[in-house]
Protein backbone atom coordinates (compact mmCIF):
# COMPACT_ATOMS: atom_id res chain seq x y z
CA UNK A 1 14.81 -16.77 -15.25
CA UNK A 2 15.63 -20.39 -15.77
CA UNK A 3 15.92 -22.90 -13.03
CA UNK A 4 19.74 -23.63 -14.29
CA UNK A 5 20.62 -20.19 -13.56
CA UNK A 6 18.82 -20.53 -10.45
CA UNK A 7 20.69 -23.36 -9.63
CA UNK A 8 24.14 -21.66 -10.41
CA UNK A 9 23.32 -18.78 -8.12
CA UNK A 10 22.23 -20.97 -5.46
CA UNK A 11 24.92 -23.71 -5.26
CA UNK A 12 27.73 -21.64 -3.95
CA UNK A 13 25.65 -20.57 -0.80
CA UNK A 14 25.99 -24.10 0.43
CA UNK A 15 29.65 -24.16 1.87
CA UNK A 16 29.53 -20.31 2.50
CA UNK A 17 30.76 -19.90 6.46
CA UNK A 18 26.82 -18.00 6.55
CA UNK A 19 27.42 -17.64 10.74
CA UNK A 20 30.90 -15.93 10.70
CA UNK A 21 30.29 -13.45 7.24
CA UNK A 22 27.14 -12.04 9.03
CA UNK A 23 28.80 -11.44 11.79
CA UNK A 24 31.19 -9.34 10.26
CA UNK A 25 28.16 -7.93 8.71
CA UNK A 26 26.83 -7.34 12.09
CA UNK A 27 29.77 -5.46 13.12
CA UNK A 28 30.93 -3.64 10.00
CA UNK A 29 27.52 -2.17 9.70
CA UNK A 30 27.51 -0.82 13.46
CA UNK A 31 30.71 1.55 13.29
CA UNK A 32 30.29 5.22 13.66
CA UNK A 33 32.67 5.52 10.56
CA UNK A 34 33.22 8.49 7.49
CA UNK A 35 32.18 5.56 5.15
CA UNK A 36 28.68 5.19 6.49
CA UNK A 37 28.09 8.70 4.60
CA UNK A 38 29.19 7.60 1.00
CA UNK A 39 28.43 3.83 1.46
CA UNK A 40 25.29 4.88 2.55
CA UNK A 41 24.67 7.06 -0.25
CA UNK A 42 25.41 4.59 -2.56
CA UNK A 43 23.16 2.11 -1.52
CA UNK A 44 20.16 4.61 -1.64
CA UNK A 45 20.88 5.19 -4.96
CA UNK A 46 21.38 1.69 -5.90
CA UNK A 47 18.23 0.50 -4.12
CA UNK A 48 15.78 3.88 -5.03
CA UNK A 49 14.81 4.46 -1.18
CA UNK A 50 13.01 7.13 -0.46
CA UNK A 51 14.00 9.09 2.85
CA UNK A 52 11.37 11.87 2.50
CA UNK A 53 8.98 9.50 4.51
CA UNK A 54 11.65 8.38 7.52
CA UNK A 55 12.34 10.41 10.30
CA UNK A 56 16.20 10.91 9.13
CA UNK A 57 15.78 12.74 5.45
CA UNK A 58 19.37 12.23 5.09
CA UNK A 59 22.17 9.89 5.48
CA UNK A 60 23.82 12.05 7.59
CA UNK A 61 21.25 11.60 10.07
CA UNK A 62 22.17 8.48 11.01
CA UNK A 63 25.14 7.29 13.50
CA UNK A 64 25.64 4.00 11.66
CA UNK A 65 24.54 2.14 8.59
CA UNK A 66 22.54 -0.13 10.33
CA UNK A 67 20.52 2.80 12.28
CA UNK A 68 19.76 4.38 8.51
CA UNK A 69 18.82 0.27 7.85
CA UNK A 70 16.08 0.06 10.36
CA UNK A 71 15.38 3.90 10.37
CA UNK A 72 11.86 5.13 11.66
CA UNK A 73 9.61 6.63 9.70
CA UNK A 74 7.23 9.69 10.01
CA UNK A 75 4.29 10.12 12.13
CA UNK A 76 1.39 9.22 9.41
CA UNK A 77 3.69 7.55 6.87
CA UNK A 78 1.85 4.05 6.98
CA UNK A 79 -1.24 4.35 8.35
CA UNK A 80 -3.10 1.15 9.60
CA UNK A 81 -6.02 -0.29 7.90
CA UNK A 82 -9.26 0.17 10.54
CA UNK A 83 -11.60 -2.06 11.44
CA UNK A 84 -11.62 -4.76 14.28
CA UNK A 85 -11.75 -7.32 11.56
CA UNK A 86 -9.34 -6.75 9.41
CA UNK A 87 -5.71 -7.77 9.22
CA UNK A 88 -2.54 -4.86 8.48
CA UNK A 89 0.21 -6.04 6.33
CA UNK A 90 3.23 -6.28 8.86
CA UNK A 91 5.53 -5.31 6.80
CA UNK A 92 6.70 -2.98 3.36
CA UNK A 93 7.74 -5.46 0.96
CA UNK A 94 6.73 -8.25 -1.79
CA UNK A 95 4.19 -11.16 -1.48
CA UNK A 96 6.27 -14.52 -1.98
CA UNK A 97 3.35 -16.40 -1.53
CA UNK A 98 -0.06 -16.85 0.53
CA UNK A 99 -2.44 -19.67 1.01
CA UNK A 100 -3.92 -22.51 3.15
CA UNK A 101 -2.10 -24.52 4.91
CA UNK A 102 -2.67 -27.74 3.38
CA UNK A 103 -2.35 -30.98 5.25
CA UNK A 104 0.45 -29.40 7.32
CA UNK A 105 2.78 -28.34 4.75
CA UNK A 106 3.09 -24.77 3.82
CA UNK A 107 4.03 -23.92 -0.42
CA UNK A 108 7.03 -22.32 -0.69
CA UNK A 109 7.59 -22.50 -4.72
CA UNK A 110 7.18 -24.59 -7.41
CA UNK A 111 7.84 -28.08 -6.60
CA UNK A 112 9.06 -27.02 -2.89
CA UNK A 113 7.18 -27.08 0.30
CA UNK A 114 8.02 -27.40 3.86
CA UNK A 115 6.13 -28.33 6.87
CA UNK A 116 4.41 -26.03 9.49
CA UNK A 117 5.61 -28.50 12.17
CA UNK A 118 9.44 -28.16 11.05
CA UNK A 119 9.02 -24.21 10.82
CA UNK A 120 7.76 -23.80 14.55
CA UNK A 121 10.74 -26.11 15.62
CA UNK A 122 8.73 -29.12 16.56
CA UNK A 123 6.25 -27.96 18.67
CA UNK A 124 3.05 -30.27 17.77
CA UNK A 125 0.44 -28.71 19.79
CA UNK A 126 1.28 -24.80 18.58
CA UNK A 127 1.67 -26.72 14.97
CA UNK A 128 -1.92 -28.19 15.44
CA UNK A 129 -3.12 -24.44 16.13
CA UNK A 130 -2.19 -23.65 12.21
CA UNK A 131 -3.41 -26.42 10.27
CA UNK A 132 -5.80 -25.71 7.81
CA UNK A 133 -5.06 -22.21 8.57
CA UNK A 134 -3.78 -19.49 6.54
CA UNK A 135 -0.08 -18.30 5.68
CA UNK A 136 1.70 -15.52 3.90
CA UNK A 137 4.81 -15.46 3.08
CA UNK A 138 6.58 -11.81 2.86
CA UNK A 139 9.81 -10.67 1.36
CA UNK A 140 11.94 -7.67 2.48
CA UNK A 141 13.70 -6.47 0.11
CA UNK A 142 17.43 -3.69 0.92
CA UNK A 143 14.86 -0.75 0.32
CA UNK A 144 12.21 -1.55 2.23
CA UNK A 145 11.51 0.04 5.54
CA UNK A 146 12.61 -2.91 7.97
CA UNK A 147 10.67 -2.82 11.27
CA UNK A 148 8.00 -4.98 11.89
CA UNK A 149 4.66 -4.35 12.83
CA UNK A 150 1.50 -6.01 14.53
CA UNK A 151 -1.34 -7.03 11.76
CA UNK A 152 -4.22 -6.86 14.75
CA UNK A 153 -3.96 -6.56 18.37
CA UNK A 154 -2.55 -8.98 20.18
CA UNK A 155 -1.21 -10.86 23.54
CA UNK A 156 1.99 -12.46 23.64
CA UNK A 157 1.95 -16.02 24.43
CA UNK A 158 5.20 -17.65 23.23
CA UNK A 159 8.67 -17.20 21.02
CA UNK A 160 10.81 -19.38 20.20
CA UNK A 161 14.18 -19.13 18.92
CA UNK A 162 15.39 -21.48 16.68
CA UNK A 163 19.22 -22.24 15.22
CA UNK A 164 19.79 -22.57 11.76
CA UNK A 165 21.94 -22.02 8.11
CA UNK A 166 21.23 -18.38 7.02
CA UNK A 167 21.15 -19.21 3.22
CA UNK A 168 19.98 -15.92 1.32
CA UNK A 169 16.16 -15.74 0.88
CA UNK A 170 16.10 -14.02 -2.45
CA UNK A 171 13.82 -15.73 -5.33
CA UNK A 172 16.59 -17.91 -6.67
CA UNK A 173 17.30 -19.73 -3.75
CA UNK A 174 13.68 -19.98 -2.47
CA UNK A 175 13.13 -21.39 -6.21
CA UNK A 176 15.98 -24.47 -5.51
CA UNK A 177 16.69 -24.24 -1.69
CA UNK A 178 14.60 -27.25 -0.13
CA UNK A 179 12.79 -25.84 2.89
CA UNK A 180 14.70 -23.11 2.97
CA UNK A 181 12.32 -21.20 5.52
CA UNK A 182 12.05 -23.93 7.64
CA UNK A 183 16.51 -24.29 7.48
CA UNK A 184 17.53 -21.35 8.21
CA UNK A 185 17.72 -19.34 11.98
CA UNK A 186 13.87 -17.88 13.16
CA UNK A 187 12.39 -16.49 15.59
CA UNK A 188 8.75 -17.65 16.22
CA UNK A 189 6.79 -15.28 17.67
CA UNK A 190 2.77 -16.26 18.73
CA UNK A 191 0.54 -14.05 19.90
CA UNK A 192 -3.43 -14.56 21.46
CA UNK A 193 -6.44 -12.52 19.98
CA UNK A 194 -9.70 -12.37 20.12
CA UNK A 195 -10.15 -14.40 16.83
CA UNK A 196 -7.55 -17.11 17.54
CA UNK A 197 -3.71 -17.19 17.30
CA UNK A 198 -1.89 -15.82 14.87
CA UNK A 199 1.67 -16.31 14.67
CA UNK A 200 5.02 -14.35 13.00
CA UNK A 201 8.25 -15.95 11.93
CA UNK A 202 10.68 -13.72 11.70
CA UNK A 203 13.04 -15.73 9.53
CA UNK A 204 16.96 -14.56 9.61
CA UNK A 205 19.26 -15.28 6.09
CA UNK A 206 22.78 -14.34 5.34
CA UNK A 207 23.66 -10.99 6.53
CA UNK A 208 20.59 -10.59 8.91
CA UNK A 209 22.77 -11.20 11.88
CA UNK A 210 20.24 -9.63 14.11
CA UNK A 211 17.13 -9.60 15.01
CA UNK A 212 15.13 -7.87 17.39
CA UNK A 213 12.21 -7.79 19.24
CA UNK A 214 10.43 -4.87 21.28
CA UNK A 215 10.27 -6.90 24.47
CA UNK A 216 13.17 -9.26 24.38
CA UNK A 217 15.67 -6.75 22.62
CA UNK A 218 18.43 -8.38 20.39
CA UNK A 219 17.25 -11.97 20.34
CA UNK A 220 20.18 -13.04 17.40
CA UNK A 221 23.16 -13.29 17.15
CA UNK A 222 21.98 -16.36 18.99
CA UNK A 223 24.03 -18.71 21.33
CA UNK A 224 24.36 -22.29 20.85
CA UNK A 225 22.68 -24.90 18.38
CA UNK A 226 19.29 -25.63 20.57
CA UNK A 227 16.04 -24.50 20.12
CA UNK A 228 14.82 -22.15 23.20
CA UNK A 229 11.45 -21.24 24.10
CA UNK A 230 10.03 -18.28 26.47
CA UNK A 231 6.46 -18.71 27.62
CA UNK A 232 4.70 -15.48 28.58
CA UNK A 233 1.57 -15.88 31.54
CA UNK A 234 1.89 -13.28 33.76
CA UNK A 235 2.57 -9.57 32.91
CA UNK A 236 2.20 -10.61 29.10
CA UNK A 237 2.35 -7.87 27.05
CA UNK A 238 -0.30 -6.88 25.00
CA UNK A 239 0.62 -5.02 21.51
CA UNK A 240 -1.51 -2.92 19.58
CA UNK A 241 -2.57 -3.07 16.17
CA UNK A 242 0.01 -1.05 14.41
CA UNK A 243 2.72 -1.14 17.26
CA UNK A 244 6.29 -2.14 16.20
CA UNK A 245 6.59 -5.53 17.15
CA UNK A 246 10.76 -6.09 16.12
CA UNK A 247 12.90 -5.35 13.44
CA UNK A 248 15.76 -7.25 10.92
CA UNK A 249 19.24 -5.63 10.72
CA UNK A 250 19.25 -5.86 6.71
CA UNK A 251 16.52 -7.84 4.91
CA UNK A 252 14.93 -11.09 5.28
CA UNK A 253 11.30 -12.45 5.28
CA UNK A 254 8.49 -12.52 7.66
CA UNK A 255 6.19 -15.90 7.69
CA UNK A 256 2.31 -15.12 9.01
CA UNK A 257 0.15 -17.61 10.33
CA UNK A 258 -3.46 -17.33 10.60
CA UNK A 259 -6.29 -19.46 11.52
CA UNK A 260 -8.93 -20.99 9.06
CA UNK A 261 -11.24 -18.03 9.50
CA UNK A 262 -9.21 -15.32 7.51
CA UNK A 263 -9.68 -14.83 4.00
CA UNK A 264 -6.86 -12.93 2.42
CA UNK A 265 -8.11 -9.66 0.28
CA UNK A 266 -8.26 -9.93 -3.64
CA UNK A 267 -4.77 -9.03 -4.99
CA UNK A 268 -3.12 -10.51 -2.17
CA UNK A 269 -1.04 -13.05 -3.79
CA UNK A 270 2.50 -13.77 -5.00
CA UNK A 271 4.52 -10.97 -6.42
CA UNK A 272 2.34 -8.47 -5.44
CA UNK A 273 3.54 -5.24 -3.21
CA UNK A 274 2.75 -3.93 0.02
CA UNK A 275 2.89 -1.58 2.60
CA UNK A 276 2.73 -1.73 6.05
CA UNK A 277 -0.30 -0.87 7.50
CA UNK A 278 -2.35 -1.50 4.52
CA UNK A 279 -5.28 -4.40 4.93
CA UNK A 280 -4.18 -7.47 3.69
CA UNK A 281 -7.10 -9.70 4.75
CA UNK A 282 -10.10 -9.79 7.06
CA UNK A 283 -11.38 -12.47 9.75
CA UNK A 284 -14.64 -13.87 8.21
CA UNK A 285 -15.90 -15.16 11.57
């Protein structure tokens, strides 16, 4: 596709009210209405999804649109790569890219980058954690299966919500959006193990009104323009390797941060699919 028509799809996000049409999003898609049944149909047509693996084999199934959205799946459907070493892909979906970190600045297409230190909202010290680290950059898709999971076991240690524009994250605009992951409204989740931080940005984009976490519950719709953080000592929890971590209501992408001593498996690279579960990577240390 050529970077004009890039452009042309792109440009009209700018002056888009992104706030106030995913709220309506937010709300439209939580009524118990007769259209969830035929809308819903519809958009498992349009998108191929497969409900044989989820819980709920039909729309029907489902008391709202966004409950068939972030619908479980079976018992067995994803299972986790093994090994104390190596790292589970958090997440069904498409590689946007993955790579070092490279004198604090994180690739995000070609000719775009944005800095680690703007995508953890300014934190220096957490920002000093990642560099010369590893990061992968992972793309939800309307098919995929939208809850998040934990790539090795982990403590919690810090998240951080941070305000922003909720400009679409499909290729065009990550193509001609300048920092687009580091614009747009997060959530910054970090998390202790016993090889080092790692960290998960869970980034939100126009129509992902919400997003949740399994300890926090609904963390956006957020209130306010500042940045708010929530340190976790005492009575941390600790999340296993495999465990649902949070969820996006509709699509968006998923940043992971690693230290210098992962190397990412062979394949694991931009464009490429996944499933989560599956190993993505291994600690070398």
């Amino acid at each position: 596709m050529s970077k004009l028509s890039d452009y042309a799809k792109s440009l009209p996000l700018y002056p888009l009210p992104h706030h106030l049409i995913s709220r309506l999003v937010f709300w439209a898609t939580r009524q118990k209405t007769p259209l969830k049944n035929p809308v819903g149909e519809l958009f498992i047509k349009a998108f191929g999804i497969d409900l044989s693996e989820a819980v709920g084999e039909s729309i029907e199934d489902y008391d709202s649109f966004n409950d068939f959205f972030t619908r479980a799946l079976k018992a067995g459907a994803r299972p986790i790569a093994e090994g104390e070493s190596t790292l589970a892909s958090p997440v069904d979906g498409t590689v946007s890219q993955s790579g070092k970190i490279k004198d604090g600045r994180i690739f995000q297409a070609k000719g775009q980058y944005f800095s680690t230190l703007e995508l953890l909202g300014g934190d220096p010290e957490l920002t000093q954690a990642f560099n010369g680290g590893q990061f992968a950059t992972l793309y939800l898709s309307p098919r995929d299966y939208h809850r998040i999971h934990m790539p090795t076991k982990g403590v919690l240690k810090k998240m951080i919500y941070i305000p922003g524009r909720l400009f679409s994250v499909a290729g065009h605009t990550v193509r001609t959006v300048p920092r687009l992951f580091a614009r747009n409204e997060r959530v910054v989740t970090v998390f202790e193990t016993e090889r080092g931080p790692i960290a998960m940005i869970l980034v939100g984009a126009i129509n992902v009104a919400a997003i949740e976490t399994v300890w926090a519950g609904l963390i956006t719709p957020g209130r306010g323009r500042s940045i708010h953080s929530f340190h976790y000592e005492e009575q941390a929890p600790t999340l296993e390797k495999g465990q649902e971590m949070g969820r996006f209501n509709m699509g968006s992408t998923v940043i992971l941060l690693t230290g210098a001593n992962v190397q990412w498996d062979f394949g694991f690279s931009a464009d490429a699919s996944i499933k989560m579960g599956q190993s993505i990577g291994r600690y070398n240390d």
